[in-house]
C-alpha atoms as a PDB file:
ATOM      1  CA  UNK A   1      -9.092  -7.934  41.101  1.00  0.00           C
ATOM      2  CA  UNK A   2     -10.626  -4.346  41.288  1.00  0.00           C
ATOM      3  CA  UNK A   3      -9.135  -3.506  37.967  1.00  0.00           C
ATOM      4  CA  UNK A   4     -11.280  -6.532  36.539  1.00  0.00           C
ATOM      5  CA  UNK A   5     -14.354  -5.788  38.087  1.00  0.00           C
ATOM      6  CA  UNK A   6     -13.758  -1.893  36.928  1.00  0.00           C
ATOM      7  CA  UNK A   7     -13.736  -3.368  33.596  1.00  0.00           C
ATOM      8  CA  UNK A   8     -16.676  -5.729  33.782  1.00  0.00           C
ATOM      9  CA  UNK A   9     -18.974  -3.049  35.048  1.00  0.00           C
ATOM     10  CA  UNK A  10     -18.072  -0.194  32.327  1.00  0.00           C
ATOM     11  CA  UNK A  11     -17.911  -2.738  29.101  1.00  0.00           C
ATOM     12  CA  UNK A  12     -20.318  -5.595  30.591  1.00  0.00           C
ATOM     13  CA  UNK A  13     -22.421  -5.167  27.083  1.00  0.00           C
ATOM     14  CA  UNK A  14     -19.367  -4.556  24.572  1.00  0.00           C
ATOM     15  CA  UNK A  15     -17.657  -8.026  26.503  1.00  0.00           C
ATOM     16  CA  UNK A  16     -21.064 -10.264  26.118  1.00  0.00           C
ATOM     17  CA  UNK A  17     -21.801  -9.095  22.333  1.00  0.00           C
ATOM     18  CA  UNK A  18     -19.479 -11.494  20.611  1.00  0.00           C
ATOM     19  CA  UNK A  19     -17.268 -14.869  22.009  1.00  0.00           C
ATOM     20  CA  UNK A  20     -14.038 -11.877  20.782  1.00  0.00           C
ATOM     21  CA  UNK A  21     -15.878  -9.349  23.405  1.00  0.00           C
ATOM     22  CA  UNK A  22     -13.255  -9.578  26.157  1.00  0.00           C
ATOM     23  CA  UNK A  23     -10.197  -9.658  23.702  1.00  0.00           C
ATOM     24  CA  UNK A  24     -11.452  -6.700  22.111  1.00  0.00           C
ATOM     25  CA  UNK A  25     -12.155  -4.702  24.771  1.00  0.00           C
ATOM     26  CA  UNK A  26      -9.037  -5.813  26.817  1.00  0.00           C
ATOM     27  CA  UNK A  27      -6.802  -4.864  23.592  1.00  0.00           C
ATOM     28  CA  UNK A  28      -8.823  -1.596  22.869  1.00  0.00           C
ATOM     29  CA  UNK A  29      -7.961  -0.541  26.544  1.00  0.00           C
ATOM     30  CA  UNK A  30      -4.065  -1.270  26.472  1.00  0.00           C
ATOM     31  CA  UNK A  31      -3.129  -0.500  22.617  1.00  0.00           C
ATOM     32  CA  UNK A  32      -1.942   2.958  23.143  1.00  0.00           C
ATOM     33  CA  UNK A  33      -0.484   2.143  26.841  1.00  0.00           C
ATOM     34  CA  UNK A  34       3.663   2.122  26.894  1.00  0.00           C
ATOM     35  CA  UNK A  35       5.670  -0.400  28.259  1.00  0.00           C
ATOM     36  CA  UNK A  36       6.583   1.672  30.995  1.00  0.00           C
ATOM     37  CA  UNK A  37       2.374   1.859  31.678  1.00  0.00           C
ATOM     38  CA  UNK A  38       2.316  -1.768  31.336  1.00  0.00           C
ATOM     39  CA  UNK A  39       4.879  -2.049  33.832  1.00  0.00           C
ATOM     40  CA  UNK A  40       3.413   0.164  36.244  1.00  0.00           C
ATOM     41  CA  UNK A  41       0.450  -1.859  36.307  1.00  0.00           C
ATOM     42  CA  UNK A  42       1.804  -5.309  36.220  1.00  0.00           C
ATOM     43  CA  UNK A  43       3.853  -3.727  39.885  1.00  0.00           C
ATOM     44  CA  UNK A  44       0.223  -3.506  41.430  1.00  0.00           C
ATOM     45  CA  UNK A  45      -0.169  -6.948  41.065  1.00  0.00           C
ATOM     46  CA  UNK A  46      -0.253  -9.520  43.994  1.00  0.00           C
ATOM     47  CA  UNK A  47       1.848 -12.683  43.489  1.00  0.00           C
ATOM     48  CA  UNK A  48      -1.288 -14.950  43.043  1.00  0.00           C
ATOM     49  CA  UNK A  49      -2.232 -12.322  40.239  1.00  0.00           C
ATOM     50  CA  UNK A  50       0.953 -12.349  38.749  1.00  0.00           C
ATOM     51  CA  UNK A  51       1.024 -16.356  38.350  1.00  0.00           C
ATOM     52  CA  UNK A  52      -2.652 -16.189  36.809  1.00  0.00           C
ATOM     53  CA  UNK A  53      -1.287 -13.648  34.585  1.00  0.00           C
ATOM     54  CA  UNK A  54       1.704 -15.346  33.376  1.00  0.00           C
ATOM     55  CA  UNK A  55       0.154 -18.526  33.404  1.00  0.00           C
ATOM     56  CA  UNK A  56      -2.892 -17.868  31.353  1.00  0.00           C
ATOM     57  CA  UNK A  57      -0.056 -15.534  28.592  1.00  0.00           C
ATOM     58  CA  UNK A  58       1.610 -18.921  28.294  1.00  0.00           C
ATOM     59  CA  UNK A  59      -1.503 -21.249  27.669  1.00  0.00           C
ATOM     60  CA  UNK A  60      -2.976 -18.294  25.196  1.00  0.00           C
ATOM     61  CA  UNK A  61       0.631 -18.542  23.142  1.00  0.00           C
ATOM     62  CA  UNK A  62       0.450 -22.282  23.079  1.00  0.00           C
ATOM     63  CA  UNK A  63      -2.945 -22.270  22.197  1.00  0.00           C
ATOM     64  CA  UNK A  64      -1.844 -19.670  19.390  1.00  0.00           C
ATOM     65  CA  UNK A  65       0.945 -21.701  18.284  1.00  0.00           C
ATOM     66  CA  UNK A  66      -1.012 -25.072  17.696  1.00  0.00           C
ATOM     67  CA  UNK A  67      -3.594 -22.387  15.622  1.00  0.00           C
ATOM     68  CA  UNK A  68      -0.877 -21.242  13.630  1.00  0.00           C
ATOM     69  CA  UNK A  69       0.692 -25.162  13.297  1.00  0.00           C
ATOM     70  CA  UNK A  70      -3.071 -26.192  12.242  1.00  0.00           C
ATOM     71  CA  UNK A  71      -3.103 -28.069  14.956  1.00  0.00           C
ATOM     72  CA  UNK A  72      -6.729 -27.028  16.038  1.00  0.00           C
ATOM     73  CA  UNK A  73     -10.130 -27.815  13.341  1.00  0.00           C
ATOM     74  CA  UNK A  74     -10.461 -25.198  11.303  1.00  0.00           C
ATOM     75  CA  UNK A  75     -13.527 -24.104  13.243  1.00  0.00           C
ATOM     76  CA  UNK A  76     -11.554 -24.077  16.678  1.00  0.00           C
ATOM     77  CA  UNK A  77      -8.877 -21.451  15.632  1.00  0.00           C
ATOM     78  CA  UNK A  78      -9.191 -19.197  18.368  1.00  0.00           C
ATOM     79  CA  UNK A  79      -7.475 -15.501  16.770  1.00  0.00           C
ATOM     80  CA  UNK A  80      -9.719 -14.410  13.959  1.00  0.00           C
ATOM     81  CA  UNK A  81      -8.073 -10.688  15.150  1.00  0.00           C
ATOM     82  CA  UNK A  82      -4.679  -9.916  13.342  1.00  0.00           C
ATOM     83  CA  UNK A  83      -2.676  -8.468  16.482  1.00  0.00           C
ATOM     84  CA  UNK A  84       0.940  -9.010  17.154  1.00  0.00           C
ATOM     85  CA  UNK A  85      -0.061 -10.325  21.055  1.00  0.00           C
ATOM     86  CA  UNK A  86       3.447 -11.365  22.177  1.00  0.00           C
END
């Protein structure tokens, strides 16, 4: 996906600095877009990229959700950030 690659090449340091490097810079970049931005980009999106997309938001909340449950070791809990993703 260009807009990936776009991403990778301007925050390649900021995304290998810490294991929270992509979610950081992926939430820095859309926290002051609107849902009608959101939309707009989610319409560029092919159908494979769509699936990925909705896919990977579903295993991220379930992953969230045995995290929150205590499901995971203590050491596993993957959200040390406190953002309302959802």
């Amino acid at each position: 996906m260009k807009f990936v690659d776009e991403v990778f090449r301007l925050y390649r340091e900021q995304l290998t600095e810490s294991p929270d490097g992509a979610l950081e810079v992926v939430l820095q970049l859309f926290s002051d877009h609107t849902r009608r931005d959101l939309d707009q980009f989610v319409a560029t999106l092919s159908d494979d990229e769509m699936f990925q997309m909705v896919s990977l938001f579903v295993v991220e909340m379930l992953r969230k959700k045995l995290s929150d449950e205590g499901l995971y070791p203590s050491e596993e809990r993957m959200y040390p950030l406190d953002r309302n993703i959802h």
